[in-house]
PDB file of N, CA and C in Angstrom:
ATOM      1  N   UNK A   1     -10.178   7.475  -3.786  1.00  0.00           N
ATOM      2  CA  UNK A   1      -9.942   6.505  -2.733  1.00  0.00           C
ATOM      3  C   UNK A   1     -10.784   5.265  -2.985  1.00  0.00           C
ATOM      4  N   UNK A   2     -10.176   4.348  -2.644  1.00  0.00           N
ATOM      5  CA  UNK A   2     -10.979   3.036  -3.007  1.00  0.00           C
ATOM      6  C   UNK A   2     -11.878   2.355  -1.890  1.00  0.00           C
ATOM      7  N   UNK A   3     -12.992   1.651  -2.236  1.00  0.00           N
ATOM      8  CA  UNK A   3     -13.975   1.624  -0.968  1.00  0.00           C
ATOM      9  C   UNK A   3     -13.351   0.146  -0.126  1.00  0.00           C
ATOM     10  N   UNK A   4     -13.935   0.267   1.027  1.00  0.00           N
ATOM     11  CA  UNK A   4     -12.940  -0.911   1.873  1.00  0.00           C
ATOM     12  C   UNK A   4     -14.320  -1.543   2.670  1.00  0.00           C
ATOM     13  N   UNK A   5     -15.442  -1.752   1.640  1.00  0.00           N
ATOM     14  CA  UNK A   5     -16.416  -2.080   2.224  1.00  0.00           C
ATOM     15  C   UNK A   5     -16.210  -4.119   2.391  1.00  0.00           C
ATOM     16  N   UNK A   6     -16.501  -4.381   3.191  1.00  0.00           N
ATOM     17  CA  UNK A   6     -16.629  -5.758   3.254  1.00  0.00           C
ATOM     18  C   UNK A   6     -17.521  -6.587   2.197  1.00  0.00           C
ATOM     19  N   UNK A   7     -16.722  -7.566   1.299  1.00  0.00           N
ATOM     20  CA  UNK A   7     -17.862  -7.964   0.394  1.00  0.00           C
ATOM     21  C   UNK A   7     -18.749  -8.959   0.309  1.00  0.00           C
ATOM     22  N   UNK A   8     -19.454  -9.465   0.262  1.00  0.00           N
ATOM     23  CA  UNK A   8     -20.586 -10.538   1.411  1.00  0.00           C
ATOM     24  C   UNK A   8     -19.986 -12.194   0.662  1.00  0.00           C
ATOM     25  N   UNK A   9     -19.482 -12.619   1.584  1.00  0.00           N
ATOM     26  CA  UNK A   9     -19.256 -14.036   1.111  1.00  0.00           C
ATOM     27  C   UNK A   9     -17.814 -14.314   1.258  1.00  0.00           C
ATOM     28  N   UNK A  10     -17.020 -12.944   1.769  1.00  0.00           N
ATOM     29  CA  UNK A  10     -15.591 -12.657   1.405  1.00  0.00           C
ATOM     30  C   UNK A  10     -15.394 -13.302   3.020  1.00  0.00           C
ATOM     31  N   UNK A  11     -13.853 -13.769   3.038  1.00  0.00           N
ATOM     32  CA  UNK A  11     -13.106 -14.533   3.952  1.00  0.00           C
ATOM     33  C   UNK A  11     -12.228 -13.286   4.449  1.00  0.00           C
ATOM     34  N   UNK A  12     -12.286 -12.071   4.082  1.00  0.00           N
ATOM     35  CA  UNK A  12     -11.464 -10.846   4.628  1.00  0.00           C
ATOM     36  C   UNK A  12     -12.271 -10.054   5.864  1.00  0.00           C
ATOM     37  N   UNK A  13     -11.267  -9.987   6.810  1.00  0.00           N
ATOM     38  CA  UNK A  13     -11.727  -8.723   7.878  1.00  0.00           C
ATOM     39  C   UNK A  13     -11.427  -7.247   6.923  1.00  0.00           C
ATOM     40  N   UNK A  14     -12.449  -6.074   7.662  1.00  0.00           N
ATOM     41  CA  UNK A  14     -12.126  -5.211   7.364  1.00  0.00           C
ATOM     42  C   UNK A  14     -10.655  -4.508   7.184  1.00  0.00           C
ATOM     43  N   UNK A  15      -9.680  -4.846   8.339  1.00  0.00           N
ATOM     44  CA  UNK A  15      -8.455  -4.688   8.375  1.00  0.00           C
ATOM     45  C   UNK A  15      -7.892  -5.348   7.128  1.00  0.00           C
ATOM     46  N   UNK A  16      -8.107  -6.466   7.070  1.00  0.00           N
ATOM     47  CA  UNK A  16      -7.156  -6.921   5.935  1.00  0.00           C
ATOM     48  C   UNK A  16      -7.569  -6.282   4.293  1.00  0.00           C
ATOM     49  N   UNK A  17      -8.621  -5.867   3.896  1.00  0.00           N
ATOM     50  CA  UNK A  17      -9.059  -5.630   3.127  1.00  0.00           C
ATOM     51  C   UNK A  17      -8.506  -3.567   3.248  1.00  0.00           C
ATOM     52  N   UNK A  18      -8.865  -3.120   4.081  1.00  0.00           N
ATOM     53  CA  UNK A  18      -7.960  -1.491   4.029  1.00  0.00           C
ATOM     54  C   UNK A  18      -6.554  -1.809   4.174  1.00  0.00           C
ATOM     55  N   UNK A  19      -5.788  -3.149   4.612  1.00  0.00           N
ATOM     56  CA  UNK A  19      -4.367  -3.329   4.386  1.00  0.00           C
ATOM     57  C   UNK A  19      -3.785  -3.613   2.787  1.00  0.00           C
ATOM     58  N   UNK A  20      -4.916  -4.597   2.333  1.00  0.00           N
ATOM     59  CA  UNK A  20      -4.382  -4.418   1.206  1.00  0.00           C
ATOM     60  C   UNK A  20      -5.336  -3.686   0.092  1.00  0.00           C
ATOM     61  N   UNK A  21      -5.855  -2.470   0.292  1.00  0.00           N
ATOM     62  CA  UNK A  21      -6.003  -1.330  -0.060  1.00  0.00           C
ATOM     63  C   UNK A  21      -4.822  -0.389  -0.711  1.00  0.00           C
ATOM     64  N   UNK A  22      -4.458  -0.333   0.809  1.00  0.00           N
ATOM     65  CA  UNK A  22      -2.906   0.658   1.118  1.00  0.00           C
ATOM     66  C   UNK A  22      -1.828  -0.006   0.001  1.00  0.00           C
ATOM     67  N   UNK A  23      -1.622  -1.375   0.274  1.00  0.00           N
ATOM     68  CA  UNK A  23      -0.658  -1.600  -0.774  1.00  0.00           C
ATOM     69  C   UNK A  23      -0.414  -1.608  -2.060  1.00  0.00           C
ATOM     70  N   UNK A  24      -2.026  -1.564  -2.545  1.00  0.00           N
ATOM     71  CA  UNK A  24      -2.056  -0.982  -3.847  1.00  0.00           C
ATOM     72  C   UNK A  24      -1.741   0.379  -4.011  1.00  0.00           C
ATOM     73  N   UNK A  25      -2.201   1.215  -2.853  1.00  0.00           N
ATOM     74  CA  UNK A  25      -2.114   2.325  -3.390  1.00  0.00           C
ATOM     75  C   UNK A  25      -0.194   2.996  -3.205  1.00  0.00           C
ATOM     76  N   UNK A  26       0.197   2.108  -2.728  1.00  0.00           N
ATOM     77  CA  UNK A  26       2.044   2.515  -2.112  1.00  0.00           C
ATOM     78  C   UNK A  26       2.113   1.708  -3.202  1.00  0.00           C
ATOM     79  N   UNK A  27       1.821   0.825  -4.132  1.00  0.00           N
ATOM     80  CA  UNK A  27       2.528   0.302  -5.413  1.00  0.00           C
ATOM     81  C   UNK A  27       2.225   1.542  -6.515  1.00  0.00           C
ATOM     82  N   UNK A  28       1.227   1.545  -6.548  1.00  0.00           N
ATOM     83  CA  UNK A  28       0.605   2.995  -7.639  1.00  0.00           C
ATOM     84  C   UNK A  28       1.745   4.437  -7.166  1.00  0.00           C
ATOM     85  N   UNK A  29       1.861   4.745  -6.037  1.00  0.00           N
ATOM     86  CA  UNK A  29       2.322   5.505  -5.277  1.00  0.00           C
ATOM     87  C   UNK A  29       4.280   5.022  -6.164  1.00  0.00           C
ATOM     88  N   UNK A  30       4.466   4.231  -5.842  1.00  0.00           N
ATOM     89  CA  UNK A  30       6.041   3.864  -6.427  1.00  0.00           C
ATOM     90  C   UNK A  30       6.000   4.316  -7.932  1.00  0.00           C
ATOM     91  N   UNK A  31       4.568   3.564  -8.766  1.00  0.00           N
ATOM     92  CA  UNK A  31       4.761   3.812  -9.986  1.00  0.00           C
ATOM     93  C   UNK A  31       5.173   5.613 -10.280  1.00  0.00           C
ATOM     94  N   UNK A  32       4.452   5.903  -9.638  1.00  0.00           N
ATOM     95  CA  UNK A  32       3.806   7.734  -9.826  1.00  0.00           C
ATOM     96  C   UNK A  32       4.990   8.415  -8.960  1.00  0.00           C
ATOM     97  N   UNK A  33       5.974   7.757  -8.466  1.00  0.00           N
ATOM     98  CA  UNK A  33       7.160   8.311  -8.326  1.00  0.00           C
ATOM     99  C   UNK A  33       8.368   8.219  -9.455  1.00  0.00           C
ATOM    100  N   UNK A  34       8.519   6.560 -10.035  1.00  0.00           N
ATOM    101  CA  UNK A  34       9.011   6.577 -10.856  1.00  0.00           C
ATOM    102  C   UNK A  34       8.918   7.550 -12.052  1.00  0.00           C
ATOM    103  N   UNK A  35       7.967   7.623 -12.429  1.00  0.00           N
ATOM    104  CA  UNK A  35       7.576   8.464 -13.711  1.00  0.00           C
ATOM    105  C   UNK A  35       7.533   9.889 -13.466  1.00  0.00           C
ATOM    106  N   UNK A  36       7.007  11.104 -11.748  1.00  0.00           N
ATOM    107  CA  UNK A  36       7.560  11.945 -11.737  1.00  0.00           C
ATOM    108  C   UNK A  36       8.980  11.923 -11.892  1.00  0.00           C
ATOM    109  N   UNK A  37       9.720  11.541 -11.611  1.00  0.00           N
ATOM    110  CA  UNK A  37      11.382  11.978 -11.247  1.00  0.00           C
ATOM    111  C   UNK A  37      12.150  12.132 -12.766  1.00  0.00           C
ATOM    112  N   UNK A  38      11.192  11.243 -13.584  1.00  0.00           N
ATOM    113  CA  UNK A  38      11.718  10.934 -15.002  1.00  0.00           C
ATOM    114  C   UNK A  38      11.537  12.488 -15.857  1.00  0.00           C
ATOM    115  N   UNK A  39      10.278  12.369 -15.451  1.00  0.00           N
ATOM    116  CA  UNK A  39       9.532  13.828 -15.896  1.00  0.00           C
ATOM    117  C   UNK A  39      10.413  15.011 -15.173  1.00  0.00           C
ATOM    118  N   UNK A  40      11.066  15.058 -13.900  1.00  0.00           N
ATOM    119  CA  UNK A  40      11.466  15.893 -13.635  1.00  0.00           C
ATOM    120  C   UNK A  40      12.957  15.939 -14.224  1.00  0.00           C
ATOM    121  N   UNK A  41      13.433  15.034 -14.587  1.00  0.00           N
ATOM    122  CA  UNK A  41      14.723  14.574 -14.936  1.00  0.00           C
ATOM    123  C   UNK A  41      15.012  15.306 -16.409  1.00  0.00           C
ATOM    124  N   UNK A  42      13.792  15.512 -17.190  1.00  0.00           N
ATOM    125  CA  UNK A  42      13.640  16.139 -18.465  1.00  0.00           C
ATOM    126  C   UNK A  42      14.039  17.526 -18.273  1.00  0.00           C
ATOM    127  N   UNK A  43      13.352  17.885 -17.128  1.00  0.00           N
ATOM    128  CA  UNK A  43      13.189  19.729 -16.995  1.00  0.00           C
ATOM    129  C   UNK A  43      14.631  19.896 -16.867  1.00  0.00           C
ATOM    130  N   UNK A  44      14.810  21.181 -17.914  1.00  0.00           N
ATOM    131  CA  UNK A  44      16.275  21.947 -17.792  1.00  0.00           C
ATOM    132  C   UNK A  44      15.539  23.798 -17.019  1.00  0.00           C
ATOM    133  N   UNK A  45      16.497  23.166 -15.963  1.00  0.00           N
ATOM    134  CA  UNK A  45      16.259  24.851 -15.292  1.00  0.00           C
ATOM    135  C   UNK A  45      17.249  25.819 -15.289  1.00  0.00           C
ATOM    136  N   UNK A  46      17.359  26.340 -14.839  1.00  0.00           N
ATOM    137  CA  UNK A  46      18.258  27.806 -15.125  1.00  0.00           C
ATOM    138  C   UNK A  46      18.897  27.555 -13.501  1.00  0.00           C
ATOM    139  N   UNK A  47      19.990  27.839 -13.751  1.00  0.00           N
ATOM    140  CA  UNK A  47      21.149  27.522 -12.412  1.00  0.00           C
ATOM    141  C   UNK A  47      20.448  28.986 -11.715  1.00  0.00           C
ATOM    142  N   UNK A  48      19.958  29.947 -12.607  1.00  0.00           N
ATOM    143  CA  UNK A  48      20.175  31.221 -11.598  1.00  0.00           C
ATOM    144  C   UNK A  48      18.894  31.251 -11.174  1.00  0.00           C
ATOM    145  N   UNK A  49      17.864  30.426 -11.378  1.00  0.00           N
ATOM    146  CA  UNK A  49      16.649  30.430 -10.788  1.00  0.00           C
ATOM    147  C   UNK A  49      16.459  29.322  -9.408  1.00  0.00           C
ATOM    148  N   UNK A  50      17.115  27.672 -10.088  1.00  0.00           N
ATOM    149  CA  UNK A  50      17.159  26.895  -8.721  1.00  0.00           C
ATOM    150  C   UNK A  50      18.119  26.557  -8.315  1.00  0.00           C
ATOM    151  N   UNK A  51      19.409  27.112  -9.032  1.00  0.00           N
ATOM    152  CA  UNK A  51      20.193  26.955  -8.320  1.00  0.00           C
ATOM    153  C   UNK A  51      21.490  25.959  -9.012  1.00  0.00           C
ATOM    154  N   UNK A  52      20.262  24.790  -8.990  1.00  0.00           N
ATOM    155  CA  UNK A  52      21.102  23.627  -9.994  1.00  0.00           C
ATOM    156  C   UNK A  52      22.011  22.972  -8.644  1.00  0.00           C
ATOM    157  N   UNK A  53      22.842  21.649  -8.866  1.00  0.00           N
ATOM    158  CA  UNK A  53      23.895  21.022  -8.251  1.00  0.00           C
ATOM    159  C   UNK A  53      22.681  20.709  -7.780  1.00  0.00           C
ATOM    160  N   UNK A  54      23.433  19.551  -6.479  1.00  0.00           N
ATOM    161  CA  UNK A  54      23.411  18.441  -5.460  1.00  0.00           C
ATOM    162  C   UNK A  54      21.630  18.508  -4.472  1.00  0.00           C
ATOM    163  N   UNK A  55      21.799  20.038  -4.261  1.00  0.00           N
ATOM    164  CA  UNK A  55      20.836  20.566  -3.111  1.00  0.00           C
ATOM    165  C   UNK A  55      19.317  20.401  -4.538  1.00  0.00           C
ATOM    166  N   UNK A  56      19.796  21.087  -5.453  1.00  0.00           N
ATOM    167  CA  UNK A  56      18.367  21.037  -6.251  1.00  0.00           C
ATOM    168  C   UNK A  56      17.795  19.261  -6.979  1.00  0.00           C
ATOM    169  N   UNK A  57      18.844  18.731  -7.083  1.00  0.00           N
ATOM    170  CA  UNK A  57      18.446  17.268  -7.519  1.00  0.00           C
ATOM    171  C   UNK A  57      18.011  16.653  -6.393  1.00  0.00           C
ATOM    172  N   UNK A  58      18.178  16.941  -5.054  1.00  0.00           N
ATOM    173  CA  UNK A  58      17.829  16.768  -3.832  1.00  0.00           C
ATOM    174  C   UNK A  58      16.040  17.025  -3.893  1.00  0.00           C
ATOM    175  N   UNK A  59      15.702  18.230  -3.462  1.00  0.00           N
ATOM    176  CA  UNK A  59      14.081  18.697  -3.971  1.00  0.00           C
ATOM    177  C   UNK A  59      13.649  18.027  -5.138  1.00  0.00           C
ATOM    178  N   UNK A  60      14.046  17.957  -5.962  1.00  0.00           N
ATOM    179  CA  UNK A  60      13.341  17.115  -6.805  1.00  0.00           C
ATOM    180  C   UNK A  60      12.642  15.956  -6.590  1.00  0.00           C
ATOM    181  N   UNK A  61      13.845  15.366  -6.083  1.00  0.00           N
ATOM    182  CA  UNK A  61      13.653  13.612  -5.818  1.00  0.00           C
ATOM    183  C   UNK A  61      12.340  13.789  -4.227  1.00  0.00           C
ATOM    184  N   UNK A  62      12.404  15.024  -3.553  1.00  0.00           N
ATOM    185  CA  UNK A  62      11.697  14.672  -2.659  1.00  0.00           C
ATOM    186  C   UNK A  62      10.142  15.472  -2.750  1.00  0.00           C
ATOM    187  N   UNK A  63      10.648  16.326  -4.156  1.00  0.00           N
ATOM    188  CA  UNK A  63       9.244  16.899  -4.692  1.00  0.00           C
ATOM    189  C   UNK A  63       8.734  15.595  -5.562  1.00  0.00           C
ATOM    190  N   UNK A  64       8.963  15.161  -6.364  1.00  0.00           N
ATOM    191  CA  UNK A  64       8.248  14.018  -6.379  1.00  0.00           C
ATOM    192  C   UNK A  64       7.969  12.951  -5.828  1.00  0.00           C
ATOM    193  N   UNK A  65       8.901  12.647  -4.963  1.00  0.00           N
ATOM    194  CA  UNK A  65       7.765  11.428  -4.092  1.00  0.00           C
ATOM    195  C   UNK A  65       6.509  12.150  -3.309  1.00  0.00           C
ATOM    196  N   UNK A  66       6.890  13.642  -2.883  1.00  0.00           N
ATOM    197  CA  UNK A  66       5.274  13.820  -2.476  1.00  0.00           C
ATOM    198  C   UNK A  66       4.416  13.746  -3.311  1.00  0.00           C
ATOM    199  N   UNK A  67       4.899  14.468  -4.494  1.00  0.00           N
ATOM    200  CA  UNK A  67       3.568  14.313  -5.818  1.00  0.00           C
ATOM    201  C   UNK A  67       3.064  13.452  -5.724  1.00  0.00           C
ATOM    202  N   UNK A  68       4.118  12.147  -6.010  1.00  0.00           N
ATOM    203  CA  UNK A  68       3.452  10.741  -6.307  1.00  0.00           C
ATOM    204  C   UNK A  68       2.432  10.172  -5.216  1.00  0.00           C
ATOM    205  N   UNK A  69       2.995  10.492  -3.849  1.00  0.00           N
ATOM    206  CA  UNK A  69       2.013  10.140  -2.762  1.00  0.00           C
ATOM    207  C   UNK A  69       0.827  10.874  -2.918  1.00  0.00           C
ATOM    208  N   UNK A  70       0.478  12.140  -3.171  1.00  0.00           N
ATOM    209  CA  UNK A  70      -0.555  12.377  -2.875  1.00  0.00           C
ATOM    210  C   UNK A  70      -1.309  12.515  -4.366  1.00  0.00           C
ATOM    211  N   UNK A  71      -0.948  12.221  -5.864  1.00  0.00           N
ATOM    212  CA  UNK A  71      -1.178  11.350  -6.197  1.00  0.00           C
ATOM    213  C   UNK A  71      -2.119   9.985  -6.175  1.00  0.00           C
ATOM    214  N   UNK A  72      -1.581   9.355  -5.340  1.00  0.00           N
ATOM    215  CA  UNK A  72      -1.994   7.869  -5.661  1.00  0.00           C
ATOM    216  C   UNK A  72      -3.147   7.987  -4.308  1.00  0.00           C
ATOM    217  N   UNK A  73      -3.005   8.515  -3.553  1.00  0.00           N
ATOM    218  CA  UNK A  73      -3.807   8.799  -2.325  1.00  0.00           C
ATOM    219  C   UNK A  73      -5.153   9.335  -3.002  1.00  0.00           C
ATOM    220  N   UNK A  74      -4.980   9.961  -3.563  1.00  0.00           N
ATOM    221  CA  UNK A  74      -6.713  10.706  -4.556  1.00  0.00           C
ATOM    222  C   UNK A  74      -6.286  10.160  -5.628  1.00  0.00           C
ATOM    223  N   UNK A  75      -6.579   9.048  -5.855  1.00  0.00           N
ATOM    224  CA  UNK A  75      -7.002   8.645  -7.396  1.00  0.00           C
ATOM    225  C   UNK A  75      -5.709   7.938  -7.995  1.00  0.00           C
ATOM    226  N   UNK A  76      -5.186   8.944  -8.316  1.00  0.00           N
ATOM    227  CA  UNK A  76      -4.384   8.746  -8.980  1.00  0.00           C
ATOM    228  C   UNK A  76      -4.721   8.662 -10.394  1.00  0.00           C
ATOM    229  N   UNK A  77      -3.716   7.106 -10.947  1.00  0.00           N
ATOM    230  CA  UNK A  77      -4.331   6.798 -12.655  1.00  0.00           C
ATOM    231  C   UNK A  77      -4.903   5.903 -12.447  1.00  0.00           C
ATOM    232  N   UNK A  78      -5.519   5.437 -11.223  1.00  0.00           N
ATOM    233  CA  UNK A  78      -6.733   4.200 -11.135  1.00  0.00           C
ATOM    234  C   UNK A  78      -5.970   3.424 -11.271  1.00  0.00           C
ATOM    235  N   UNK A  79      -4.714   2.498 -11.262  1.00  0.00           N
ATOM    236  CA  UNK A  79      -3.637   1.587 -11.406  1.00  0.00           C
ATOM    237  C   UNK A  79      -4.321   0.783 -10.012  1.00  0.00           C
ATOM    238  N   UNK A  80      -4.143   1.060  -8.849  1.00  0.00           N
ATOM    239  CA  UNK A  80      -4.707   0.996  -7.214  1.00  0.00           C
ATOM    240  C   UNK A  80      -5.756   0.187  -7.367  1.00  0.00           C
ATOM    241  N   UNK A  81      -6.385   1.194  -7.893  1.00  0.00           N
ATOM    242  CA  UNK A  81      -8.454   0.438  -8.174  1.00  0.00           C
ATOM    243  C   UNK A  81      -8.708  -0.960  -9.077  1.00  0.00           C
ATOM    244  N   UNK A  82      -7.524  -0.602 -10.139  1.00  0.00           N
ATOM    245  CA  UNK A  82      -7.690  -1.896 -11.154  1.00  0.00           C
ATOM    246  C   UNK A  82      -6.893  -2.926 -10.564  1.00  0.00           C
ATOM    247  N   UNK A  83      -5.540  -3.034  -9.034  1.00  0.00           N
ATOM    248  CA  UNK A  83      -5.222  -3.923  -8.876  1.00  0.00           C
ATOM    249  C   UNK A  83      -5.765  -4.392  -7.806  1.00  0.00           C
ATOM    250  N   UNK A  84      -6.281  -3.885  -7.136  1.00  0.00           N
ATOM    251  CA  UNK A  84      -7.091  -4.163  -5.769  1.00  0.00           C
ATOM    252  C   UNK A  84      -7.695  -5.471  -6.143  1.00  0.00           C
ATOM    253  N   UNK A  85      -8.634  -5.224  -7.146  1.00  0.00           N
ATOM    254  CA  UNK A  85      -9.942  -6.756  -6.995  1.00  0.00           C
ATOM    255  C   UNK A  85      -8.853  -8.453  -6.869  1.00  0.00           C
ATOM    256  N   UNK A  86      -7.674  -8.382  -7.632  1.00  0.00           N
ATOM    257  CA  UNK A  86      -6.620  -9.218  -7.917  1.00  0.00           C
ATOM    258  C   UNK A  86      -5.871  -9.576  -6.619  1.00  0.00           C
ATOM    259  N   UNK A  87      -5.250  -8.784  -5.524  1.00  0.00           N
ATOM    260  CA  UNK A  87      -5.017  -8.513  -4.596  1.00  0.00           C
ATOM    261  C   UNK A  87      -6.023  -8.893  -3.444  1.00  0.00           C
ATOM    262  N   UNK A  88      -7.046  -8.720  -3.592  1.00  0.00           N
ATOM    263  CA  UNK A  88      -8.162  -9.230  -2.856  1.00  0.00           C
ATOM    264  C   UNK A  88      -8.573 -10.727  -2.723  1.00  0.00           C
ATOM    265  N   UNK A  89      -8.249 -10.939  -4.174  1.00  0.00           N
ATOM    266  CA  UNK A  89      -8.806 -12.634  -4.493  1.00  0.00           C
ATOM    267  C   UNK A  89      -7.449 -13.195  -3.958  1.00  0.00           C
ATOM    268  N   UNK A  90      -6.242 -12.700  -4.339  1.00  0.00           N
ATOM    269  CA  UNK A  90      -5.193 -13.503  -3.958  1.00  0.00           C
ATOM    270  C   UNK A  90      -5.003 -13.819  -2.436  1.00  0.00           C
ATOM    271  N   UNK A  91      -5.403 -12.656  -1.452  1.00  0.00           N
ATOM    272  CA  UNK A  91      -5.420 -12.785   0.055  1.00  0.00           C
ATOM    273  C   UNK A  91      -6.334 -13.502   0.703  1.00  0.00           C
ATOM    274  N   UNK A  92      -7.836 -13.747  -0.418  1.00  0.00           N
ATOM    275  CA  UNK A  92      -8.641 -14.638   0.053  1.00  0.00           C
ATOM    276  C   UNK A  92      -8.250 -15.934   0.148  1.00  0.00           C
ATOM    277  N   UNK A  93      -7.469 -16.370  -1.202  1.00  0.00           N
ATOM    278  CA  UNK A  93      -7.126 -17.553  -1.299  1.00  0.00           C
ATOM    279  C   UNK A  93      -5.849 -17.908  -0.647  1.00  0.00           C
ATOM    280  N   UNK A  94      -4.854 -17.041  -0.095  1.00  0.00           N
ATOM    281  CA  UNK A  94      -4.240 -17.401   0.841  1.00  0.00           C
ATOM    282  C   UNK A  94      -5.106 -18.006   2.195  1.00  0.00           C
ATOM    283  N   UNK A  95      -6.259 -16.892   2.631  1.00  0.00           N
ATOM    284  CA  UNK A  95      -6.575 -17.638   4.183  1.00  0.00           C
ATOM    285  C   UNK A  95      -7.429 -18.423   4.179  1.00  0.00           C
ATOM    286  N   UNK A  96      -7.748 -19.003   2.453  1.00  0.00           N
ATOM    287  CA  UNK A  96      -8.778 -20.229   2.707  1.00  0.00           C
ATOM    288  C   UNK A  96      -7.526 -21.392   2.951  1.00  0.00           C
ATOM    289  N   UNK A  97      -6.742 -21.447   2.105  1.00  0.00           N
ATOM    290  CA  UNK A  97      -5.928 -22.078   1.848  1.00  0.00           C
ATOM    291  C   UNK A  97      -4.962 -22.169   3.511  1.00  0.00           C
ATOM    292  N   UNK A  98      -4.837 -21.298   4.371  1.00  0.00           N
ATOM    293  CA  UNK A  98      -4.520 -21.283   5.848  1.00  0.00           C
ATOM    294  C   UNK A  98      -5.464 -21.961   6.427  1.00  0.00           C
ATOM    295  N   UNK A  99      -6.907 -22.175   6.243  1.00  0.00           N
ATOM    296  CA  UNK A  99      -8.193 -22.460   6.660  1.00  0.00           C
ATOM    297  C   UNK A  99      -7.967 -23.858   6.412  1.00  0.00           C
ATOM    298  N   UNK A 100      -7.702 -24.535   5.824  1.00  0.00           N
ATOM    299  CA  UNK A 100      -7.848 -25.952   5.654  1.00  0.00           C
ATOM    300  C   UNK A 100      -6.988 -27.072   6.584  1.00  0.00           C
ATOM    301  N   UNK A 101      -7.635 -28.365   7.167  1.00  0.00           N
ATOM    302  CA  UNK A 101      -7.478 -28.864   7.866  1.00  0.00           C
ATOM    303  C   UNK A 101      -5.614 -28.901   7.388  1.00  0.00           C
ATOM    304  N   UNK A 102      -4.565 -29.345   8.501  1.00  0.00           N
ATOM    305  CA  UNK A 102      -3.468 -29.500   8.414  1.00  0.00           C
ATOM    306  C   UNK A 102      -2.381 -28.841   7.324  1.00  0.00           C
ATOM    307  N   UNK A 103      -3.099 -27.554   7.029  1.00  0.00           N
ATOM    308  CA  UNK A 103      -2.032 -26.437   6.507  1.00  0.00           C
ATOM    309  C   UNK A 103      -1.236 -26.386   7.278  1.00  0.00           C
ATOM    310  N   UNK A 104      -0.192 -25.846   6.756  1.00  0.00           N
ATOM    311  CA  UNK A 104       0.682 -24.726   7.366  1.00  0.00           C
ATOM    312  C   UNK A 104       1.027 -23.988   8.043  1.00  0.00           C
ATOM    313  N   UNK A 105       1.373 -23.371   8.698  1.00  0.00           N
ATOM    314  CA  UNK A 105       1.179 -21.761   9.407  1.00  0.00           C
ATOM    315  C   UNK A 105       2.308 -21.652   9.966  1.00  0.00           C
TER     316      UNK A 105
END
């Protein structure tokens, strides 16, 4: 899990900083779905064990998105951790950039 400590000098509330936490980790979380299903897509099973057809490609697809969620929730492949700092700077510089006299909003 990645730390959501406030960093001294930073223009982020705690909220925004565990918000975009989360979205790294639901992007990591997508990756680590993509690549289970692929992986599961390889496995040849035996019709008389799962069955096979519609209902078993079904479990699959929903056995790996849990993988992938819980997954990316503990760790994962650190994908999360390495995009966070990037993600961080970019949201800063959005609300400085909101911060300035006669922006936008």
């Amino acid at each position: 899990m990645i730390d959501t400590v406030k960093q001294p000098g930073s223009s982020l509330t705690p909220g925004q900083i565990a918000r975009v936490r989360q979205q790294a980790e639901e992007f990591e979380g997508v990756f680590l779905t993509t690549l289970t299903k692929e992986l599961f897509s390889s496995l040849k099973t035996d019709e008389s064990v799962m069955g096979g057809g519609f209902g078993e490609e079904t479990w699959r697809s929903m056995q790996s998105e849990q993988l992938a969620a819980t997954m990316a929730q503990n760790g994962g492949l650190g994908i999360a951790e390495q995009l966070l700092p990037d993600l961080l700077a970019l949201q800063e510089a959005t609300n400085n950039q909101n911060a300035l006299p006669g922006a936008r909003k």
